[in-house]
C-alpha atoms as a PDB file:
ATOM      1  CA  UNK A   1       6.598  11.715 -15.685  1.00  0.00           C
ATOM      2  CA  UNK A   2       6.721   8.316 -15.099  1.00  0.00           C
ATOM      3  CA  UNK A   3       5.613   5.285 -17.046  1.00  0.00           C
ATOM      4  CA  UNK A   4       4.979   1.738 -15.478  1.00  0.00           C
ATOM      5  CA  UNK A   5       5.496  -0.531 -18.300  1.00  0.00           C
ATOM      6  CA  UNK A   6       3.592  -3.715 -16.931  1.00  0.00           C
ATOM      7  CA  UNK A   7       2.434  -7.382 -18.785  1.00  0.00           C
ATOM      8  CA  UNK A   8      -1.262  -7.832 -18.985  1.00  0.00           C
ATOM      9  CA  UNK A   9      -3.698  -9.238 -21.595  1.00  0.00           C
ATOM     10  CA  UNK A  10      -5.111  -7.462 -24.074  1.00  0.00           C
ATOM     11  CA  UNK A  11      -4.030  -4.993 -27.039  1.00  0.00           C
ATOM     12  CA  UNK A  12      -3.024  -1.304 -26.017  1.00  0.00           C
ATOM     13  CA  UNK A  13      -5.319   0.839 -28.146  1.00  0.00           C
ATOM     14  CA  UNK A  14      -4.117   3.426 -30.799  1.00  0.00           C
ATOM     15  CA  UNK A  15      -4.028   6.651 -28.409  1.00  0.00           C
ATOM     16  CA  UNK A  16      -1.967   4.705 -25.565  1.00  0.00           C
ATOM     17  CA  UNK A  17       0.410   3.609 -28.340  1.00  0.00           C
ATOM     18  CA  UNK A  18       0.425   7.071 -29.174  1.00  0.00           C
ATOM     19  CA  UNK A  19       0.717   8.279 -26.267  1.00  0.00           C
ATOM     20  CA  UNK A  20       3.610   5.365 -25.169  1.00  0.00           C
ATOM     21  CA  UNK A  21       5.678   6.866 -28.474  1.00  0.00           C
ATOM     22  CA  UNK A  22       5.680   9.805 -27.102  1.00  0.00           C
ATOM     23  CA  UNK A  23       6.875   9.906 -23.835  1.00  0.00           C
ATOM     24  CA  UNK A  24       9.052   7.389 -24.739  1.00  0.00           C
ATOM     25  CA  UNK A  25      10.639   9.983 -27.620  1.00  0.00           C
ATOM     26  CA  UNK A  26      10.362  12.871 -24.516  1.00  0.00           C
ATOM     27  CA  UNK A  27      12.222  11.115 -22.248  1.00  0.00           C
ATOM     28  CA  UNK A  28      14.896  10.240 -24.772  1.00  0.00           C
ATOM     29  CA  UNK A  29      15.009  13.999 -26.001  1.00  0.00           C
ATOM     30  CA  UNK A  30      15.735  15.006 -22.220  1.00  0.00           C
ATOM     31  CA  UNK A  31      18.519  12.620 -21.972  1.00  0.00           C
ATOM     32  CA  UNK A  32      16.755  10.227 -19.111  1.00  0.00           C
ATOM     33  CA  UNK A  33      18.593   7.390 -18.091  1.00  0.00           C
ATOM     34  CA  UNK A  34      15.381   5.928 -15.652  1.00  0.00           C
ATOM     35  CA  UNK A  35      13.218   3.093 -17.162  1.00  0.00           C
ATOM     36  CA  UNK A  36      11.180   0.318 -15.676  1.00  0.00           C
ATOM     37  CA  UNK A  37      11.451  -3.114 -16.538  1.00  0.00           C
ATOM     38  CA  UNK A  38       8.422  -5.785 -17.269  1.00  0.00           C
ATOM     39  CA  UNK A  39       8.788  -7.288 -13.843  1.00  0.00           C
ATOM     40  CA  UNK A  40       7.777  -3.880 -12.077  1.00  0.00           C
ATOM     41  CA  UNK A  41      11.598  -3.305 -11.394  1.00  0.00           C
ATOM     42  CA  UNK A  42      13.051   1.127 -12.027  1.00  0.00           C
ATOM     43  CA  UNK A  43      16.226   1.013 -13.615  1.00  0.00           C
ATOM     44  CA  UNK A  44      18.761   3.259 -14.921  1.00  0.00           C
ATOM     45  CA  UNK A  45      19.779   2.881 -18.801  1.00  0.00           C
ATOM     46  CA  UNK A  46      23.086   3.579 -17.070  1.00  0.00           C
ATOM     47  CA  UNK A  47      24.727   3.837 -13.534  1.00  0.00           C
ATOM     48  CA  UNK A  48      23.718   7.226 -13.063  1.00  0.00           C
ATOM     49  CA  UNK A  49      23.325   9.672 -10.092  1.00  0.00           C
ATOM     50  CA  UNK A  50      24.357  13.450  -9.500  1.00  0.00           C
ATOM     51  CA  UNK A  51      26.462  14.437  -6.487  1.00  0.00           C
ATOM     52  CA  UNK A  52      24.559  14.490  -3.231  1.00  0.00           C
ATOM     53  CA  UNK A  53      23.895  18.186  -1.334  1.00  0.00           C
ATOM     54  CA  UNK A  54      25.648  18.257   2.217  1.00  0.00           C
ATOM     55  CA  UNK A  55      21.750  17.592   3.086  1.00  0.00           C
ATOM     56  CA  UNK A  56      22.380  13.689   1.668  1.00  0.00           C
ATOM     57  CA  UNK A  57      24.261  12.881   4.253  1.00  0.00           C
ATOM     58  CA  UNK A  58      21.713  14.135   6.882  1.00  0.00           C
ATOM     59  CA  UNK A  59      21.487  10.792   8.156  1.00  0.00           C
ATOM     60  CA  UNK A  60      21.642   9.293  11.779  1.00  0.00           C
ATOM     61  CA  UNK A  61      24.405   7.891  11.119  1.00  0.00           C
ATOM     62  CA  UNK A  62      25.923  11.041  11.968  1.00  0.00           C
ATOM     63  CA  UNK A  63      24.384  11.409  15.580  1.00  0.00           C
ATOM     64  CA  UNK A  64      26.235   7.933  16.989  1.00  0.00           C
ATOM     65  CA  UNK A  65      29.673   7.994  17.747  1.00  0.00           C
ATOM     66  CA  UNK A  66      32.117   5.151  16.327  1.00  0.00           C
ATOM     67  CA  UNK A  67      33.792   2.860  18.721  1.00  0.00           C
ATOM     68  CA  UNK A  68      36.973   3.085  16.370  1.00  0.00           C
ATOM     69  CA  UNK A  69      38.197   5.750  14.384  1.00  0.00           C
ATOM     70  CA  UNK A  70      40.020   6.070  10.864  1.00  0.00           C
ATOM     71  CA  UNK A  71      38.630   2.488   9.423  1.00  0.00           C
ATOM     72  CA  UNK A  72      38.504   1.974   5.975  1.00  0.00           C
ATOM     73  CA  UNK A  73      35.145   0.268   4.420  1.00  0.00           C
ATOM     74  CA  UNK A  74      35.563  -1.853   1.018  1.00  0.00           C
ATOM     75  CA  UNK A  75      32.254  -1.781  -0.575  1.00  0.00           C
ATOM     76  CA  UNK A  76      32.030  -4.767  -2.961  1.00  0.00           C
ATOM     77  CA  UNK A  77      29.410  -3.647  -6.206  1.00  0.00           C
ATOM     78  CA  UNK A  78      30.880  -5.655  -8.760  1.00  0.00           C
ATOM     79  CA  UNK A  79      27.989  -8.205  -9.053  1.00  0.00           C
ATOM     80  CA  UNK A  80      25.922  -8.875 -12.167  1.00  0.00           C
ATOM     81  CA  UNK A  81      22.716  -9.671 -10.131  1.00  0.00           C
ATOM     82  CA  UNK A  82      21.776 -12.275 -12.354  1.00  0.00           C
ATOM     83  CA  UNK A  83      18.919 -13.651  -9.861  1.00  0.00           C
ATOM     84  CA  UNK A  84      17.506 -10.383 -10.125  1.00  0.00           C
ATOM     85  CA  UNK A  85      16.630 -10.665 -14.223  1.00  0.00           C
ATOM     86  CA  UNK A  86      16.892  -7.127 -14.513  1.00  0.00           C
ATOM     87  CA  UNK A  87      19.399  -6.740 -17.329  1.00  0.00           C
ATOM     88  CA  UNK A  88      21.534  -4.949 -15.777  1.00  0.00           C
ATOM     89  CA  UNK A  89      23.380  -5.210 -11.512  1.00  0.00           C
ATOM     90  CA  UNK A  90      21.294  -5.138  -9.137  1.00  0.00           C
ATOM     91  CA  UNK A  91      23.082  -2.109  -7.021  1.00  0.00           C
ATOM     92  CA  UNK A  92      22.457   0.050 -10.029  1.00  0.00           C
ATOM     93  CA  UNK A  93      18.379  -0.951  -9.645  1.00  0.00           C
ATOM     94  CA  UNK A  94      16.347   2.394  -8.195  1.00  0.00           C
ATOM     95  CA  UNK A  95      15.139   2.032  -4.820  1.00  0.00           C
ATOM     96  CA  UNK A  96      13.413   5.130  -3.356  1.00  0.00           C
ATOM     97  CA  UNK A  97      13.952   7.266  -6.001  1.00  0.00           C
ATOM     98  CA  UNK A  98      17.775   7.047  -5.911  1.00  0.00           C
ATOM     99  CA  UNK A  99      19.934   3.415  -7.022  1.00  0.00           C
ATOM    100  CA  UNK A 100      20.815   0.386  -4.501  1.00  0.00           C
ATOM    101  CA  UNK A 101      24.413   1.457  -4.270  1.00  0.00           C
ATOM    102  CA  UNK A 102      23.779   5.291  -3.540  1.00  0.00           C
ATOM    103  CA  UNK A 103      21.795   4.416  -0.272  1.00  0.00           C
ATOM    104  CA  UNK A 104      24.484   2.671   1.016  1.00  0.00           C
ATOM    105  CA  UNK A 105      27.635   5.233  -0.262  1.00  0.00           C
ATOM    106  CA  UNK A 106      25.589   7.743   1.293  1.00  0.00           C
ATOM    107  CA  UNK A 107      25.390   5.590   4.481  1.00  0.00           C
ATOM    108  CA  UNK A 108      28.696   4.673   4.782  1.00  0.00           C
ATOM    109  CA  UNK A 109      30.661   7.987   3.740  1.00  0.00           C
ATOM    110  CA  UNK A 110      28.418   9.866   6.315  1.00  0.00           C
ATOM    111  CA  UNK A 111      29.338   7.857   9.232  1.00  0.00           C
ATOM    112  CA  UNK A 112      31.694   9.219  12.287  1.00  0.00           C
ATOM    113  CA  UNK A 113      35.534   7.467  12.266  1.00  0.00           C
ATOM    114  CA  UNK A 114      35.169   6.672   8.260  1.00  0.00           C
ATOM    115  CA  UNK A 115      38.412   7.265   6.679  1.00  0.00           C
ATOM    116  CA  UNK A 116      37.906   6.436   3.426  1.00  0.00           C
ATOM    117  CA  UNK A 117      35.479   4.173   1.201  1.00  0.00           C
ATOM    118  CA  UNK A 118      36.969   1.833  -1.379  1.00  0.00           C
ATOM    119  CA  UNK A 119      34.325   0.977  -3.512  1.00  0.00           C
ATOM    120  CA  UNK A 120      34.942  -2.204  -5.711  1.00  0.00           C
ATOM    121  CA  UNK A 121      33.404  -1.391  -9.108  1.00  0.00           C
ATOM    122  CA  UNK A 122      33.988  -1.538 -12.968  1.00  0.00           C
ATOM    123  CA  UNK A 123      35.609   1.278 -14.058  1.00  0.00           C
ATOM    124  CA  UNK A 124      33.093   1.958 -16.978  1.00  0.00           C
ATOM    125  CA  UNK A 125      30.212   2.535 -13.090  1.00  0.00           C
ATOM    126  CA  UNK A 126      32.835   5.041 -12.221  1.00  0.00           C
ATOM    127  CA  UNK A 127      32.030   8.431 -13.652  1.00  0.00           C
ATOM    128  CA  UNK A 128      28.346   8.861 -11.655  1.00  0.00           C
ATOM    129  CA  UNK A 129      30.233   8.635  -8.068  1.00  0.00           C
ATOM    130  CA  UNK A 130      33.345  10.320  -8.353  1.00  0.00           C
ATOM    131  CA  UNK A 131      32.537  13.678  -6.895  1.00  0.00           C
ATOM    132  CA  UNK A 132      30.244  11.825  -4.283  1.00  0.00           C
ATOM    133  CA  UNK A 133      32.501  12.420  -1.133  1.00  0.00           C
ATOM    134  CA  UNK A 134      32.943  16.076  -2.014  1.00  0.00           C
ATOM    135  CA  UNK A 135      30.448  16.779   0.705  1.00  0.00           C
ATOM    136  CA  UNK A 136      30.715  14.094   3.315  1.00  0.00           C
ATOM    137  CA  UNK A 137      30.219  15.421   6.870  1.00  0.00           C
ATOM    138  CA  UNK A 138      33.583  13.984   8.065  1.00  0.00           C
ATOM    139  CA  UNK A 139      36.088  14.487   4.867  1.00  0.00           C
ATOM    140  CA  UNK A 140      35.467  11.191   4.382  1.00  0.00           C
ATOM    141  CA  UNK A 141      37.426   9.688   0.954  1.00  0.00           C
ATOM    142  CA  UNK A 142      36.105   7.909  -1.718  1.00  0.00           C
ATOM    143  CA  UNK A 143      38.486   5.533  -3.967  1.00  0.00           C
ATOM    144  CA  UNK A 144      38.579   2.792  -6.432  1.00  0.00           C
ATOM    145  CA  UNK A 145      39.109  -0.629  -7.000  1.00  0.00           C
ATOM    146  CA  UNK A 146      38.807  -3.363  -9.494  1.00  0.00           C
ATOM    147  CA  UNK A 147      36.499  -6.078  -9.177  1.00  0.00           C
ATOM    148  CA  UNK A 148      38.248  -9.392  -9.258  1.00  0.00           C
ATOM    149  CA  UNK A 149      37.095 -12.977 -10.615  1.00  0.00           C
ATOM    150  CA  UNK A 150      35.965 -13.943  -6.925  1.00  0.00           C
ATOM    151  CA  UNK A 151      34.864 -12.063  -4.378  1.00  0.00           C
ATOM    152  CA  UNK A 152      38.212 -13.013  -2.732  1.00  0.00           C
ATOM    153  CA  UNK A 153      40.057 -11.259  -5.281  1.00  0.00           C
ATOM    154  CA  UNK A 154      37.693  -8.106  -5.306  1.00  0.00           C
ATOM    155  CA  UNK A 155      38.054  -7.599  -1.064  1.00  0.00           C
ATOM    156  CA  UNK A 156      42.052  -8.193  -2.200  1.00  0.00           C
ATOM    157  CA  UNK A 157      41.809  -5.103  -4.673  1.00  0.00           C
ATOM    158  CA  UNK A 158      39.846  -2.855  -2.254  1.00  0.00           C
ATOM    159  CA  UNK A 159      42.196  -3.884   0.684  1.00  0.00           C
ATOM    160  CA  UNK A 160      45.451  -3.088  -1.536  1.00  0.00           C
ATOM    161  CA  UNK A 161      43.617   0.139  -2.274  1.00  0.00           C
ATOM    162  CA  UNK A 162      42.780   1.337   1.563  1.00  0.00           C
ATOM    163  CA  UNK A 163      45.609   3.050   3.548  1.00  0.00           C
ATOM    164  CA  UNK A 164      48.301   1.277   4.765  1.00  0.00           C
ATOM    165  CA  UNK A 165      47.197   2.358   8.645  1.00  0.00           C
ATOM    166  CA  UNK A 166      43.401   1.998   9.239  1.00  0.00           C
ATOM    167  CA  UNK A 167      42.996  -0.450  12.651  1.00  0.00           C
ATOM    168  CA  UNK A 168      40.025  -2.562  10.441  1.00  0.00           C
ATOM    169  CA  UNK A 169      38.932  -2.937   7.068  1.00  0.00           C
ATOM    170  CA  UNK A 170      34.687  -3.378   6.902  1.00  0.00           C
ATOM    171  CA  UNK A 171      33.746  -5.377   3.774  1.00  0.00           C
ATOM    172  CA  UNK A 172      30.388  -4.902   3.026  1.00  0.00           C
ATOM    173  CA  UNK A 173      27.994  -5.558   0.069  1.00  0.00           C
ATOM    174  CA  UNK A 174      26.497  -2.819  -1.858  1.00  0.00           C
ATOM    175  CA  UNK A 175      23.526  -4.703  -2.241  1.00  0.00           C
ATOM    176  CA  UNK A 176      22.638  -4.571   1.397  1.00  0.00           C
ATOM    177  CA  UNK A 177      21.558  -0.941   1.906  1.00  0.00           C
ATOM    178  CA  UNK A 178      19.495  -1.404   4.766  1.00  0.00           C
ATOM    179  CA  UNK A 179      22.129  -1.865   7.560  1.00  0.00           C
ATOM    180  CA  UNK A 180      21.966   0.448   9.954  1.00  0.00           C
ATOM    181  CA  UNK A 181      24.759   2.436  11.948  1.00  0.00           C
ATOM    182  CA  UNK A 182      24.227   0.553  15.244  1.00  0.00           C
ATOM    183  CA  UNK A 183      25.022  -2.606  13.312  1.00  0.00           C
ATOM    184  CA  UNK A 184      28.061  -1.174  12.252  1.00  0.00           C
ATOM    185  CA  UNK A 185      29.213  -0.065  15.421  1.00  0.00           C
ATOM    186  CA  UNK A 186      28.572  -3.230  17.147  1.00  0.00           C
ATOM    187  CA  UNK A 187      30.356  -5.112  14.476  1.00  0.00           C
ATOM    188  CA  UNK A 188      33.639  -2.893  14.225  1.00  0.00           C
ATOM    189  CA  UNK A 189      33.572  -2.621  17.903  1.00  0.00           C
ATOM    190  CA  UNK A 190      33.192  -6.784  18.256  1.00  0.00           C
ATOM    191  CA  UNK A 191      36.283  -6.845  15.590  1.00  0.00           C
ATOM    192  CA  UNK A 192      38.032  -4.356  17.358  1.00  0.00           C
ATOM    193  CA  UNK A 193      38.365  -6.474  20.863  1.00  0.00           C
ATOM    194  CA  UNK A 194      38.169  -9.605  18.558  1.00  0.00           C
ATOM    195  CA  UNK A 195      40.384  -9.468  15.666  1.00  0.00           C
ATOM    196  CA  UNK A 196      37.084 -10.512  13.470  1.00  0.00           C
ATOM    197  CA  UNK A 197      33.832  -9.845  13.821  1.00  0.00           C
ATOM    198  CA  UNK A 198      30.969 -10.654  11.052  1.00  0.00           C
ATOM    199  CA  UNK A 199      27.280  -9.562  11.091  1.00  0.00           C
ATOM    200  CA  UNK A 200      24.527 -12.283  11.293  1.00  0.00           C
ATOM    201  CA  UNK A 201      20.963 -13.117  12.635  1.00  0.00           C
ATOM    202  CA  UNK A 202      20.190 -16.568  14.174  1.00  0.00           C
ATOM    203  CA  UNK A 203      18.456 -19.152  11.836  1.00  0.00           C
ATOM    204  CA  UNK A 204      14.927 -18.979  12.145  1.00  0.00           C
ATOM    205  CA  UNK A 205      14.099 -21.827   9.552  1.00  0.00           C
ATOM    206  CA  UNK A 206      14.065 -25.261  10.259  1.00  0.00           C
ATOM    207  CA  UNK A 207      16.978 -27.378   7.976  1.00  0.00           C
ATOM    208  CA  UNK A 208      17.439 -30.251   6.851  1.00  0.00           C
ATOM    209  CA  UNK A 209      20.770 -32.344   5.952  1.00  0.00           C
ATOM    210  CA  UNK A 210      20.090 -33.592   2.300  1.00  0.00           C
ATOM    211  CA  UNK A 211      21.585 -36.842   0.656  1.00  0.00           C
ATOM    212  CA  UNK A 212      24.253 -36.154  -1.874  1.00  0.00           C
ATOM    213  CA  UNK A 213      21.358 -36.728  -4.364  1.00  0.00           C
ATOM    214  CA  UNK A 214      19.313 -34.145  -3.075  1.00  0.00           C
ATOM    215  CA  UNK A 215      16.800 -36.500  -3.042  1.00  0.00           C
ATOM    216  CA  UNK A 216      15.873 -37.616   0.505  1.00  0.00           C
ATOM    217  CA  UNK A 217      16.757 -35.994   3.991  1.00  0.00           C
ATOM    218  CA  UNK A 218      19.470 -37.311   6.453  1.00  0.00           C
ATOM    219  CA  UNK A 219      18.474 -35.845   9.576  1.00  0.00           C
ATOM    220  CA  UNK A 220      17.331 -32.242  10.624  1.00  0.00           C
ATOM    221  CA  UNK A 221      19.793 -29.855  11.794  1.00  0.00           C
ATOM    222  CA  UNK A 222      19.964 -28.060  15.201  1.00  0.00           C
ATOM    223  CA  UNK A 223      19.229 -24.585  14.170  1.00  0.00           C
ATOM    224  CA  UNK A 224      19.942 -23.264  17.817  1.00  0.00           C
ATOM    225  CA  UNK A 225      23.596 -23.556  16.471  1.00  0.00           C
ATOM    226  CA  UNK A 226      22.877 -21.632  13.333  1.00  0.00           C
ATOM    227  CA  UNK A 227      23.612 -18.341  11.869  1.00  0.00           C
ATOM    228  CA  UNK A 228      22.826 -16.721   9.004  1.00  0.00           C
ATOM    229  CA  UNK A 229      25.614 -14.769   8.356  1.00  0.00           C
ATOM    230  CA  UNK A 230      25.162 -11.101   6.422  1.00  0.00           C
ATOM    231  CA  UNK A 231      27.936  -8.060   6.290  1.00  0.00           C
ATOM    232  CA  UNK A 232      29.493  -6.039   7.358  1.00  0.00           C
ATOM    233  CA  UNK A 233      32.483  -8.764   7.496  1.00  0.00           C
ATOM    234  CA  UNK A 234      34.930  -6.464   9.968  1.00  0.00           C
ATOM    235  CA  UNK A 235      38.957  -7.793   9.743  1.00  0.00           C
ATOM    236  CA  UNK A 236      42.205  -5.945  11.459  1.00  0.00           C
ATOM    237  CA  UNK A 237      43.825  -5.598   8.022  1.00  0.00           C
ATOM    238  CA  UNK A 238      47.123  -7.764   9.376  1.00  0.00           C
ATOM    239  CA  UNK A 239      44.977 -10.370   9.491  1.00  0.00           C
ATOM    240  CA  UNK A 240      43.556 -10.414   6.191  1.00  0.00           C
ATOM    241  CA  UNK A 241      46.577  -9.898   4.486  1.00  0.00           C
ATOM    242  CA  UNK A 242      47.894 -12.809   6.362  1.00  0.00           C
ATOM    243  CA  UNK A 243      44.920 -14.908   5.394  1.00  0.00           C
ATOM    244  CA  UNK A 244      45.207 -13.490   1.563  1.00  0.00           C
ATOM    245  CA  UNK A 245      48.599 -15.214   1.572  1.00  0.00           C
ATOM    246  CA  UNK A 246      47.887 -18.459   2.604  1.00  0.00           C
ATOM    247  CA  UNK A 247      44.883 -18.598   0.585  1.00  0.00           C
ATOM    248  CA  UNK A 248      47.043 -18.296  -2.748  1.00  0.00           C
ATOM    249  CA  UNK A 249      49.542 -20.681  -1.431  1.00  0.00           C
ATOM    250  CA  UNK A 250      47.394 -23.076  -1.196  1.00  0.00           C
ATOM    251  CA  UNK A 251      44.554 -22.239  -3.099  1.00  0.00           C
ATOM    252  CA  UNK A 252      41.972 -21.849  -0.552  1.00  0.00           C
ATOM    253  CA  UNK A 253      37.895 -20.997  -2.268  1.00  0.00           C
ATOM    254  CA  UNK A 254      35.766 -18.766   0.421  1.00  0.00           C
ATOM    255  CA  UNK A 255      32.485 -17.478  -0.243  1.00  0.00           C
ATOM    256  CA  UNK A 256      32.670 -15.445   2.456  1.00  0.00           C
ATOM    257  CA  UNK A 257      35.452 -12.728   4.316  1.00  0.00           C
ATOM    258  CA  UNK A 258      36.300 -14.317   8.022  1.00  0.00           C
ATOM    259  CA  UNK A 259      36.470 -17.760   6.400  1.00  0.00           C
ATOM    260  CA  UNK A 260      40.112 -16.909   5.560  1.00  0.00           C
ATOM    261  CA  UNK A 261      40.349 -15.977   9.343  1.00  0.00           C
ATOM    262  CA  UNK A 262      38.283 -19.413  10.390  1.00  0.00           C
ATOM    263  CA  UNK A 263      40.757 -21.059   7.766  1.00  0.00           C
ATOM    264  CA  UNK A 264      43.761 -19.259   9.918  1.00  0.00           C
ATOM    265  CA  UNK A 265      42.482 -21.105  12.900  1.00  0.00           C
ATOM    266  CA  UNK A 266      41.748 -17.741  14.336  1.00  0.00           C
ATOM    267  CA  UNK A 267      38.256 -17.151  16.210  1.00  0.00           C
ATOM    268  CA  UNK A 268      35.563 -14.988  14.448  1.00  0.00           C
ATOM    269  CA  UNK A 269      32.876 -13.128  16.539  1.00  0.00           C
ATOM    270  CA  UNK A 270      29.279 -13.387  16.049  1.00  0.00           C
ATOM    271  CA  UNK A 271      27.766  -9.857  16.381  1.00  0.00           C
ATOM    272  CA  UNK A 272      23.749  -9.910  16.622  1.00  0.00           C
ATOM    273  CA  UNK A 273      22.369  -7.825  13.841  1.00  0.00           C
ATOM    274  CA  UNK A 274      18.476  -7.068  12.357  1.00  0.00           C
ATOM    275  CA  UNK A 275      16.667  -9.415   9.599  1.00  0.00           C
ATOM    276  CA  UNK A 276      16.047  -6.238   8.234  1.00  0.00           C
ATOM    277  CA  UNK A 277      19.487  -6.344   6.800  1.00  0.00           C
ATOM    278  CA  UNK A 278      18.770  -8.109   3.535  1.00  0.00           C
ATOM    279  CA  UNK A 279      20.822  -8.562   0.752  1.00  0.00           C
ATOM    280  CA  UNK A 280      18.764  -7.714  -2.654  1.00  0.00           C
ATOM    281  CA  UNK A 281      18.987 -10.283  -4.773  1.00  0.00           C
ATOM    282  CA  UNK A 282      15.446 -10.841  -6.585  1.00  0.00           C
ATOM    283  CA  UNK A 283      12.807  -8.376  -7.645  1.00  0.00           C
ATOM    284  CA  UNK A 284      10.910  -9.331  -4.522  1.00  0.00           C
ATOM    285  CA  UNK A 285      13.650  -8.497  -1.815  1.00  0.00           C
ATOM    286  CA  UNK A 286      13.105  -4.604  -3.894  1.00  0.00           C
ATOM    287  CA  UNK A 287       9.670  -4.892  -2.556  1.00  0.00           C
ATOM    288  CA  UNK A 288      10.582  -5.798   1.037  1.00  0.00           C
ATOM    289  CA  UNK A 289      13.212  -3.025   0.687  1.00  0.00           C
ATOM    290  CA  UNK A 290      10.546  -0.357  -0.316  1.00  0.00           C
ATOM    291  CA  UNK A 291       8.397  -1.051   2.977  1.00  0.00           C
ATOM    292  CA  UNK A 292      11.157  -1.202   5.102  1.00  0.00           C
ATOM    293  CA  UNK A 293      12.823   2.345   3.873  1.00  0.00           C
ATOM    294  CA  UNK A 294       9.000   3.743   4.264  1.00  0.00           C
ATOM    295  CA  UNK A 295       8.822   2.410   7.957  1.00  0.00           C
ATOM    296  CA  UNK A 296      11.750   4.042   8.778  1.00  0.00           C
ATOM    297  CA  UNK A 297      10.752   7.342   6.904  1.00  0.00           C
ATOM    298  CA  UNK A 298       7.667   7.153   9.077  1.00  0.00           C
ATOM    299  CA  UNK A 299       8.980   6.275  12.450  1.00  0.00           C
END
């Protein structure tokens, strides 16, 4: 039973406040944790999800082989999704009748040459996932890490917390659920020969250099030279660990992975992935998300 709670004009009359009471006090009594939020947006009163079957993780990501094997995967979910104005992160918002973040653990522990998945949460998210890799196809682990000030210091935790031998690390965001496991390939393989590899689509906007004032445009930039860069980031852990070091020596700020390795001097691979890959971030990328999950239901 499911109740849209939506803005319009005009009073609600007596039997739909009634009626509002009601299953409001019936969904409390039956201890649900699912509400939706003025802007149209399903939420969960708290990060909340039962253990998949075996039949979760009946995904194609299981019929494609991986290009490397034993790679660990550091799944960053310790945003606050403020853009989203949802009260509460964005990777804990319902999409397709299951949250943001379950999508892609599901994706991720199911795929072939997984070792393990550090996911990069609060520890107060924790409880809900635990017992999630119980039935992943390919015994598959799931750990934890903190989330750190900046996201520099969260991919630190989750590398620190993957095993000591995996050939790459993948850093992706939990609030892109809609990569698929040909873009993962293609990027682990690209890092693989590489040494870095990131995930990206070229620029299809036109841009424009601004003055420092925001005011008034420079010149326009030649978009045939840019990307629009998305995750997964994909890093041979030696790397990272190198870059990790010289960025607190000398204080380096990235906003994203491989520009430790660009910072390194070292070269960083450009594997073509899908617009499709969108990182959720406002209440309308949920409604792009929606269509594209139904698309792919349907095909």
């Amino acid at each position: 039973f499911e109740i849209a709670w939506t803005h319009h004009r005009g009073r609600w009359s007596s039997f739909r406040l009634a009626m509002l009471r009601f299953v409001a006090l019936a969904l409390l009594a039956c201890g649900a944790t699912a509400w939706t939020s003025p802007s149209g947006l399903r939420l969960f009163g708290k990060p909340h999800t039962r253990a998949p079957s075996p039949r979760s993780f009946s995904t194609p990501s299981m019929a494609l082989e991986s290009p490397v094997k034993d790679f660990s995967v550091i799944l960053l979910a310790g945003g606050v999704g403020s853009r989203m104005k949802a009260g509460m992160p964005k990777q804990f918002l319902e999409l397709r009748g299951k949250p943001v973040l379950m999508h892609t653990l599901e994706l991720f522990l199911g795929l072939d040459g997984v070792k393990e998945v550090v996911l990069v949460v609060a520890p107060e998210y924790r409880d809900d996932f635990k017992g999630l890799a119980d039935s992943a196809p390919n015994g598959a682990k799931l750990v934890f890490a903190d989330p750190g000030k900046e996201r520099q210091d969260s991919v630190s935790n989750g590398l620190d917390a993957s095993h000591a031998e995996a050939p790459l690390v993948c850093i992706h965001d939990a609030a892109r659920p809609l990569v698929t496991p040909a873009e993962i390939f293609s990027v682990l393989r690209d890092a693989m020969e590489h040494g870095a590899a990131v995930l990206g689509v070229p620029m299809k906007a036109t841009v424009k250099e601004a003055t420092p004032d925001g005011e008034f445009v420079v010149k326009t930039v030649d978009r045939s030279l840019l990307w629009e860069v998305q995750t997964p980031q994909v890093i041979k852990p030696s790397l990272l660990r190198e870059g990790f070091k010289k960025a607190n020596e000398l204080n380096w700020q990235v906003t994203d992975d491989v520009s430790i390795i660009e910072q390194l001097g070292l070269p960083v691979k450009l594997t073509a992935g899908e617009y499709t890959n969108i990182k959720l971030t406002t209440p309308d990328d949920m409604q792009v998300a929606e269509q594209i999950l139904r698309s792919r239901e349907a095909a």
